[in-house]
C-alpha atoms as a PDB file:
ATOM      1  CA  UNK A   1      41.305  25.187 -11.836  1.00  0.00           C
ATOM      2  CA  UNK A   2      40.536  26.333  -8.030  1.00  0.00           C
ATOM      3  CA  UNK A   3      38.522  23.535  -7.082  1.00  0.00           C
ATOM      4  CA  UNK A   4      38.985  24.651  -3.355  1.00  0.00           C
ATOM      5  CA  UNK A   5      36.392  27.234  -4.036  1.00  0.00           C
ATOM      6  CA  UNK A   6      33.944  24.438  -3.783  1.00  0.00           C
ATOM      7  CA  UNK A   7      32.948  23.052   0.095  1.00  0.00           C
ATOM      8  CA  UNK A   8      33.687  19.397   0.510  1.00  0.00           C
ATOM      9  CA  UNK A   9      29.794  18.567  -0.178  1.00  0.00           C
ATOM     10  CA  UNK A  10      29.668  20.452  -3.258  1.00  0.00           C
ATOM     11  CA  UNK A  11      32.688  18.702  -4.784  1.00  0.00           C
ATOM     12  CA  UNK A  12      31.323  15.176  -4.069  1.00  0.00           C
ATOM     13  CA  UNK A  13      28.116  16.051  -5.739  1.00  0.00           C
ATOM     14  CA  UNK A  14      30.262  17.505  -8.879  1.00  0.00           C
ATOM     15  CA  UNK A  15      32.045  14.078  -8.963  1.00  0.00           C
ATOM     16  CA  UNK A  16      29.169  12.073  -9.426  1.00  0.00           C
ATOM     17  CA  UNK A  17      27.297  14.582 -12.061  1.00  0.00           C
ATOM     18  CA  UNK A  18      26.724  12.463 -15.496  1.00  0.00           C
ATOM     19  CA  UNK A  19      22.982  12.230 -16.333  1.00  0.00           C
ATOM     20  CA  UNK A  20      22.776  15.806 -17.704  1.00  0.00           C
ATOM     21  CA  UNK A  21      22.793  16.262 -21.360  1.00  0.00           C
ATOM     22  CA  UNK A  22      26.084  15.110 -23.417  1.00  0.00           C
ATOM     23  CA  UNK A  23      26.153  18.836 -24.571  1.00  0.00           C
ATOM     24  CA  UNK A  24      25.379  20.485 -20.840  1.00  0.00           C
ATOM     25  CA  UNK A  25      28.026  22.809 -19.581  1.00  0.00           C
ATOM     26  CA  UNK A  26      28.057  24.690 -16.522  1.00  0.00           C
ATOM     27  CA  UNK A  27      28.386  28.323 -16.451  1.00  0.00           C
ATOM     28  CA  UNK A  28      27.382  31.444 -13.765  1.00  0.00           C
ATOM     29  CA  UNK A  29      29.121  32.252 -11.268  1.00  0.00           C
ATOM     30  CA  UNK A  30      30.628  28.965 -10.166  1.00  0.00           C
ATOM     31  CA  UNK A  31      31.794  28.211 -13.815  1.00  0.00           C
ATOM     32  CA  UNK A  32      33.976  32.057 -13.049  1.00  0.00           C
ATOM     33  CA  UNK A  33      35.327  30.824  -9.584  1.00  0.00           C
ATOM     34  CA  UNK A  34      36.370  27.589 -10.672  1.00  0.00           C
ATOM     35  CA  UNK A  35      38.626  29.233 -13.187  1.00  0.00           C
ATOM     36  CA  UNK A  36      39.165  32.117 -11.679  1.00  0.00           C
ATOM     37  CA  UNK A  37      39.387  31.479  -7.684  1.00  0.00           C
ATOM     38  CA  UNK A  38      37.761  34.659  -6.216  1.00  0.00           C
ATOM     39  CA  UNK A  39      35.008  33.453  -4.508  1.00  0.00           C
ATOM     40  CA  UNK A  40      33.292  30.436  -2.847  1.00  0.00           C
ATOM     41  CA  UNK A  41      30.240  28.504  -4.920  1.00  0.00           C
ATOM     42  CA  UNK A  42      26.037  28.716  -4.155  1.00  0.00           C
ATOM     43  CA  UNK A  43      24.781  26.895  -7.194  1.00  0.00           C
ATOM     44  CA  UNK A  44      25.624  24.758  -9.661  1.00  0.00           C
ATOM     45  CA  UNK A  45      23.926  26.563 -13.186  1.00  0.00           C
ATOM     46  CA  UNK A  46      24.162  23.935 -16.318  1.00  0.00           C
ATOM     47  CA  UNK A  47      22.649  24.986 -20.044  1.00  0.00           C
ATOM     48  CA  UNK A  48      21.710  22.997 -22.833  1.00  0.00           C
ATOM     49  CA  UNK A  49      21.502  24.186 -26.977  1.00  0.00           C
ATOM     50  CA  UNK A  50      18.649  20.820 -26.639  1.00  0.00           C
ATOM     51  CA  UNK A  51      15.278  20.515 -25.574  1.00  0.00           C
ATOM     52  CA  UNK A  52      15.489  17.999 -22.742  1.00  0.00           C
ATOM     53  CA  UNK A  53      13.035  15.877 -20.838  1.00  0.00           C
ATOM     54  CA  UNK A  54      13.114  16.657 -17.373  1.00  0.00           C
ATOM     55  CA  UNK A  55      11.467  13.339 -15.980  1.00  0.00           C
ATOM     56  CA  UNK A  56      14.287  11.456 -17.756  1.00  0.00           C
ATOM     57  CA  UNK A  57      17.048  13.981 -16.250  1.00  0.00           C
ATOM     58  CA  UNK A  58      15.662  13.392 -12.496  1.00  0.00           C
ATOM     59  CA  UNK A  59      15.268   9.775 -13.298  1.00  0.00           C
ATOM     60  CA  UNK A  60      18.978   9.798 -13.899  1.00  0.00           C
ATOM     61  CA  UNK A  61      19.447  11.752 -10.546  1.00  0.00           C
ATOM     62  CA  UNK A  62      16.920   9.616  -8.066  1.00  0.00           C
ATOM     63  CA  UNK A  63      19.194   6.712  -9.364  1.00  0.00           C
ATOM     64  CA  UNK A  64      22.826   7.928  -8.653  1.00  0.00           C
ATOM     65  CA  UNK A  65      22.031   9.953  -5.537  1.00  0.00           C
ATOM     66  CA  UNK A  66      20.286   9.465  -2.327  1.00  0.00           C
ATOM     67  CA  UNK A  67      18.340  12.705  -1.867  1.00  0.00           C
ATOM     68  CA  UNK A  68      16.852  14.580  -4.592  1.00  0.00           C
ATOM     69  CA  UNK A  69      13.972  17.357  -4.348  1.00  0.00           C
ATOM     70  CA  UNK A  70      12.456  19.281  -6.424  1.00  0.00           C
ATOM     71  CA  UNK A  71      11.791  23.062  -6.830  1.00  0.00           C
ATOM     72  CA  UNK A  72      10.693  24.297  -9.860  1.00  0.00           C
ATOM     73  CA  UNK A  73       9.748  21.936 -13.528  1.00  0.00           C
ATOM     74  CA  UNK A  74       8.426  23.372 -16.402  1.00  0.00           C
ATOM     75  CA  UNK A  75       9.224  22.804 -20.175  1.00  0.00           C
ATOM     76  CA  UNK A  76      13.237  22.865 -20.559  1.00  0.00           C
ATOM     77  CA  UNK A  77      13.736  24.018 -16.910  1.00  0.00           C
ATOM     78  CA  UNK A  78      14.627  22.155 -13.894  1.00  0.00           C
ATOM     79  CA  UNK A  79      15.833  23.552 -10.625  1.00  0.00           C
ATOM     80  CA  UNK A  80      16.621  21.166  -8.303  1.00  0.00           C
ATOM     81  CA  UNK A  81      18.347  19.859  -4.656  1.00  0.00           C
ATOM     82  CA  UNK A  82      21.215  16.486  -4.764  1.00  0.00           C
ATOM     83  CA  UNK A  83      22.043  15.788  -1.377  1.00  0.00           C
ATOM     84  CA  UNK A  84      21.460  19.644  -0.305  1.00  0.00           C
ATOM     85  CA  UNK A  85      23.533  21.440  -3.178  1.00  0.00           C
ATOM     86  CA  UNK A  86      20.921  23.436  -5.358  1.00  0.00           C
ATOM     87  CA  UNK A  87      20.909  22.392  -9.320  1.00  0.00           C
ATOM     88  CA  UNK A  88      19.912  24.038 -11.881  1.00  0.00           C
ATOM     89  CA  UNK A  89      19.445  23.203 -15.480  1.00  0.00           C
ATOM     90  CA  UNK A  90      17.996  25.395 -18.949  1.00  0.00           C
ATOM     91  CA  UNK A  91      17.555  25.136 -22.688  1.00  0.00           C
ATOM     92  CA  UNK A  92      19.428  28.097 -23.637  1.00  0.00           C
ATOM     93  CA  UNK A  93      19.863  28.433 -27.731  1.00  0.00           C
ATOM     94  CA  UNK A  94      22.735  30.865 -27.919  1.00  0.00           C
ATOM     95  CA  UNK A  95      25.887  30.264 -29.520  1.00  0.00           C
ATOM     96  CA  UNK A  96      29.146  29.550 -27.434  1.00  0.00           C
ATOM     97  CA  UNK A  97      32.012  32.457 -28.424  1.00  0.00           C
ATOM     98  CA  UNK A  98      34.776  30.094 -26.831  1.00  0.00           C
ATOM     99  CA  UNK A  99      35.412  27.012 -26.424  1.00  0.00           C
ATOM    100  CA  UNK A 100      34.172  24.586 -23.385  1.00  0.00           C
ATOM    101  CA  UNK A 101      36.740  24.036 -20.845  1.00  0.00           C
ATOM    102  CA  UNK A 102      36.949  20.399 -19.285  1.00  0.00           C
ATOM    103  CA  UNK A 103      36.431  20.288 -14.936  1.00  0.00           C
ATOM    104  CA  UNK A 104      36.960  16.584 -14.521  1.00  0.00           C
ATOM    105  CA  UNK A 105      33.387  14.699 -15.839  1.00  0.00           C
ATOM    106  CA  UNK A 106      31.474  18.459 -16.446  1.00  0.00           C
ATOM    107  CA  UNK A 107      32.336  20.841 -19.348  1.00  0.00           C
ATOM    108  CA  UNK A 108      32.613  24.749 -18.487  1.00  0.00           C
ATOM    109  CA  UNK A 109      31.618  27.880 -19.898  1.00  0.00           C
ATOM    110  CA  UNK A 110      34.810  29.731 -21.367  1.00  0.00           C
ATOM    111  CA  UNK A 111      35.307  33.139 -19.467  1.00  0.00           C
ATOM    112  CA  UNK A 112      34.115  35.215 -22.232  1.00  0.00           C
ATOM    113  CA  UNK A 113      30.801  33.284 -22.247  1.00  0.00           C
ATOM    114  CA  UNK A 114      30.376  34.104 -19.043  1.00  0.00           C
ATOM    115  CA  UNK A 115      31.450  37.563 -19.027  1.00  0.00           C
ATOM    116  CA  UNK A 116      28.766  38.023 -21.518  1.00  0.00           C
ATOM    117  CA  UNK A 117      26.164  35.931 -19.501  1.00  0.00           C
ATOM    118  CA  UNK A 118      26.563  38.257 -16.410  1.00  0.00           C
ATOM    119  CA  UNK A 119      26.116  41.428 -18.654  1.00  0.00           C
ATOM    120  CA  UNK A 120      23.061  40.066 -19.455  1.00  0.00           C
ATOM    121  CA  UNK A 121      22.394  39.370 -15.784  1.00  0.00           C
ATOM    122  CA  UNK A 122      23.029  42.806 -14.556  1.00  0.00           C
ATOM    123  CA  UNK A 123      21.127  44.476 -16.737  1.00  0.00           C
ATOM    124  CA  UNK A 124      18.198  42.683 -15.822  1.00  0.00           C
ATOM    125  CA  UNK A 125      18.966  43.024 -12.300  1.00  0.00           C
ATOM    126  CA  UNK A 126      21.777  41.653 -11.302  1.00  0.00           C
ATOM    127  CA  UNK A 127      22.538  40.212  -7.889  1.00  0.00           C
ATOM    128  CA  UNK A 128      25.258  41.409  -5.672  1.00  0.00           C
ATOM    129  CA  UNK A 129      27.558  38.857  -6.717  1.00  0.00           C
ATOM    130  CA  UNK A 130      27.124  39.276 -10.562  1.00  0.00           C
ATOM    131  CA  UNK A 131      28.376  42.911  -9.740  1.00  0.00           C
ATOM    132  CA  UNK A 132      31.361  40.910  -7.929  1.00  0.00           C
ATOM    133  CA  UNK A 133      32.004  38.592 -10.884  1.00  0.00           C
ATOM    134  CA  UNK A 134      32.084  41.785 -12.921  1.00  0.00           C
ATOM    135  CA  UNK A 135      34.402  43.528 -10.926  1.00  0.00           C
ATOM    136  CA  UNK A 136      37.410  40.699 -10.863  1.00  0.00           C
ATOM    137  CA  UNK A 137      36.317  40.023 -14.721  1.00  0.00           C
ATOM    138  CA  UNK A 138      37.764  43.737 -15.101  1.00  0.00           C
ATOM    139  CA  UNK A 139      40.675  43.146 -14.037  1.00  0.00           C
ATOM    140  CA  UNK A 140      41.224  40.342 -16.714  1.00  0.00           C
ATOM    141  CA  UNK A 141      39.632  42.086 -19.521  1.00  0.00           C
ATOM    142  CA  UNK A 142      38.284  45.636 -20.405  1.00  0.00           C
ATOM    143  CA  UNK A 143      34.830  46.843 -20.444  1.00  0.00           C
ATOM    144  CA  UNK A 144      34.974  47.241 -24.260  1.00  0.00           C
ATOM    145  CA  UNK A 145      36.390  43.437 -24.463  1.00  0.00           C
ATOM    146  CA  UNK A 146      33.630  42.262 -22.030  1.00  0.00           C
ATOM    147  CA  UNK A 147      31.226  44.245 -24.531  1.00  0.00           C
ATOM    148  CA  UNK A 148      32.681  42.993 -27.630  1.00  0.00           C
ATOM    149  CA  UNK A 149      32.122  39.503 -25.882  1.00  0.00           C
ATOM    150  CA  UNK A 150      28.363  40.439 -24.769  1.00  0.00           C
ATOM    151  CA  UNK A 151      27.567  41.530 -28.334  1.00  0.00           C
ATOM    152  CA  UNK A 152      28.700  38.933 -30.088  1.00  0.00           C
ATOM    153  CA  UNK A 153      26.873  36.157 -28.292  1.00  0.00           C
ATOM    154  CA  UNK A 154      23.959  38.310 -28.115  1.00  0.00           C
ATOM    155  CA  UNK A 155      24.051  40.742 -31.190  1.00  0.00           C
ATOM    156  CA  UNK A 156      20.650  42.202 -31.019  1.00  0.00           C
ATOM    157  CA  UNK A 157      21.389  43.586 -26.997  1.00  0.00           C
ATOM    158  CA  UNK A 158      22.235  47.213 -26.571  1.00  0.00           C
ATOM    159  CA  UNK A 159      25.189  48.393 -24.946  1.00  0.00           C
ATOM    160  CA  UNK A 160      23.629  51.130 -23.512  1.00  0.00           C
ATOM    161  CA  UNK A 161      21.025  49.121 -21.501  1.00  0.00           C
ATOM    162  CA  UNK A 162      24.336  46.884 -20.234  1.00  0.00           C
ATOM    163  CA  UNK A 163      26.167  50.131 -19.303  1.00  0.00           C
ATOM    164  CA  UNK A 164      23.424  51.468 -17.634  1.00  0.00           C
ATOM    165  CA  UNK A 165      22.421  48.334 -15.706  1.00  0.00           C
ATOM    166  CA  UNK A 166      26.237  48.446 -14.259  1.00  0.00           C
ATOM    167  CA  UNK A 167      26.331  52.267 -12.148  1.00  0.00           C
ATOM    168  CA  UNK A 168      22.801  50.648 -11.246  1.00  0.00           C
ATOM    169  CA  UNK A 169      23.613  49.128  -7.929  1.00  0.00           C
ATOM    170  CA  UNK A 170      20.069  50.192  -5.898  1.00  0.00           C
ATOM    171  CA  UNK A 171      18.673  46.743  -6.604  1.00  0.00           C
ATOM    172  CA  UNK A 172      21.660  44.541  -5.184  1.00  0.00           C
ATOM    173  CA  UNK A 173      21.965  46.582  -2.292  1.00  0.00           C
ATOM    174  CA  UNK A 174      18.228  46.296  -0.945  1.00  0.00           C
ATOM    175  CA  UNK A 175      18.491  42.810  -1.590  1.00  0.00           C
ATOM    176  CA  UNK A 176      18.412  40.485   1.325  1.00  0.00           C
ATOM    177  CA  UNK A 177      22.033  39.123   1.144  1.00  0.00           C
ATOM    178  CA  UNK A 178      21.706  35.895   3.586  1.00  0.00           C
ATOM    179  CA  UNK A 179      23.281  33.317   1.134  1.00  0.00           C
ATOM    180  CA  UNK A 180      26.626  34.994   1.413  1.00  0.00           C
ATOM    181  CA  UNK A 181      29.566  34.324  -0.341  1.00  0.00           C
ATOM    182  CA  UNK A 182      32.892  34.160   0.240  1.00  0.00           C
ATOM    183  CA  UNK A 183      35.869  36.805  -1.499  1.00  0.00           C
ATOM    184  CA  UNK A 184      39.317  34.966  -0.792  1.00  0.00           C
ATOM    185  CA  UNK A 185      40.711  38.543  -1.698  1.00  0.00           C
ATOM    186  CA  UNK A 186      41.430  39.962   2.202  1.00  0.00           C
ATOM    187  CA  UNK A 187      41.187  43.556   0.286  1.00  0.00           C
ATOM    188  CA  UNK A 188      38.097  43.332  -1.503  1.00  0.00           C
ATOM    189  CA  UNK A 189      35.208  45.548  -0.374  1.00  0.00           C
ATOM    190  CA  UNK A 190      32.183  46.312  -1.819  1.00  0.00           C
ATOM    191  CA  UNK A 191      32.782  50.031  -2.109  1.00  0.00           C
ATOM    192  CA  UNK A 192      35.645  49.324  -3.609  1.00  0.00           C
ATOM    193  CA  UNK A 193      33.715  47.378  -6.223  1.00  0.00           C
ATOM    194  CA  UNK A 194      30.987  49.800  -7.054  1.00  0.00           C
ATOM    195  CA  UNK A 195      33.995  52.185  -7.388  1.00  0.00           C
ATOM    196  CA  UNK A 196      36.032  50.137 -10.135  1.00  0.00           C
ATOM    197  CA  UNK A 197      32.672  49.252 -12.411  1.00  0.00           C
ATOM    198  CA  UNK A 198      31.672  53.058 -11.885  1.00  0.00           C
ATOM    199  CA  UNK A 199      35.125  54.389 -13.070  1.00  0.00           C
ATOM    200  CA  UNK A 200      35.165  51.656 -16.234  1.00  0.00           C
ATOM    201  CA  UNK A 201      31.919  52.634 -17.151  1.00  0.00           C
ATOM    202  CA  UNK A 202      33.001  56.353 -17.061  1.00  0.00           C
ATOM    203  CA  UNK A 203      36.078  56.283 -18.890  1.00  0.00           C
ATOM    204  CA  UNK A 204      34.045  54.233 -21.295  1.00  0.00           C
ATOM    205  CA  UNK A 205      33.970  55.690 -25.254  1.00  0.00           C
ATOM    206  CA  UNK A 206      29.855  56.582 -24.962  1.00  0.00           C
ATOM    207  CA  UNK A 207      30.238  57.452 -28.586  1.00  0.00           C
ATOM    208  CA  UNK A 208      30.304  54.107 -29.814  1.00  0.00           C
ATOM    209  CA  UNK A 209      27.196  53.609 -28.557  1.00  0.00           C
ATOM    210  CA  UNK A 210      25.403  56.815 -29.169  1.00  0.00           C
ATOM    211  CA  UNK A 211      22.140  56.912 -31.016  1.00  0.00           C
END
């Protein structure tokens, strides 16, 4: 695990994490750099297959931190502030392809879950860094892997919407980028990023997803 990904305020937060739901796991893009050490952390994403009451979750909070605030509640969401590191916590229903991978008290989201989670992400928009995620996830895995992964947590999706929403990089480029992130890889531009996705996607066999 690259735990130096996280900034010394983050990690003390992480520590003291354990009124979530036994099941919660963390996943996003945090969940990726933690295993796979590419970028600095923004948020801390946890999921939940259980309906969860969010009054007893922040209870739990208020009691083993000192500053909590709230942003959004509504039934089986909760995005939240402890001690200045943005929370966030869902009911999401869908199946786990891999298993959970242990980070000290929190449970992770295997790399294929979250390969699949950010193909979902970008092709409903995906943020700058989803591209990013995407980018050093092909170098670990092919697009027909991460597809294969994508499908088979969600099997109703359509590849062709997913490979569509990756050459579509006019949304994360207008996007006001002020919560920046940082790539520990001294040769990583963003150019070079758009280039790799757009040359996977291209090489791609289209005819396995042809109407």
């Amino acid at each position: 695990m690259f735990a130096n990904v996280l900034s010394k305020d983050q990690l003390k937060v992480i520590k003291k994490i354990y009124s979530l739901p036994e099941d919660a796991y963390m996943a996003g893009g945090t969940a990726l750099a933690l295993q796979f050490g590419h970028r600095t952390s923004l948020d801390f994403d946890f999921y939940t297959k259980k309906h969860f009451e969010t009054e007893k979750i922040l209870a739990g909070f208020q009691s083993d931190f000192s500053q909590v605030k709230v942003e959004k509640v509504a039934k089986d969401t909760l995005i939240f502030e402890v001690d200045g590191i943005s929370l966030s916590l869902f009911y999401y229903p869908y199946r786990l392809i891999k298993p959970l991978v242990n980070f000290g008290n929190i449970s992770l989201a295997s790399i294929e879950d979250i390969a699949a989670m950010k193909m979902i992400a970008i092709s409903m928009r995906g943020k700058r860094r989803d591209f990013i995620d995407v980018y050093y996830l092909l170098k670990k895995f092919s697009l027909s892997q991460i597809i294969e992964f994508t499908l088979k947590k969600y099997p109703s999706y359509q590849p062709m919407v997913m490979l569509k929403g990756l050459i579509y990089f006019k949304d994360a480029e207008g996007e006001d980028f002020l919560r920046k992130i940082e790539i520990f890889d001294k040769d990583f531009s963003w150019e070079k990023a758009k280039e790799k996705i757009f040359k996977e996607v291209e090489k791609y066999n289209w005819k396995e997803v042809a109407p």
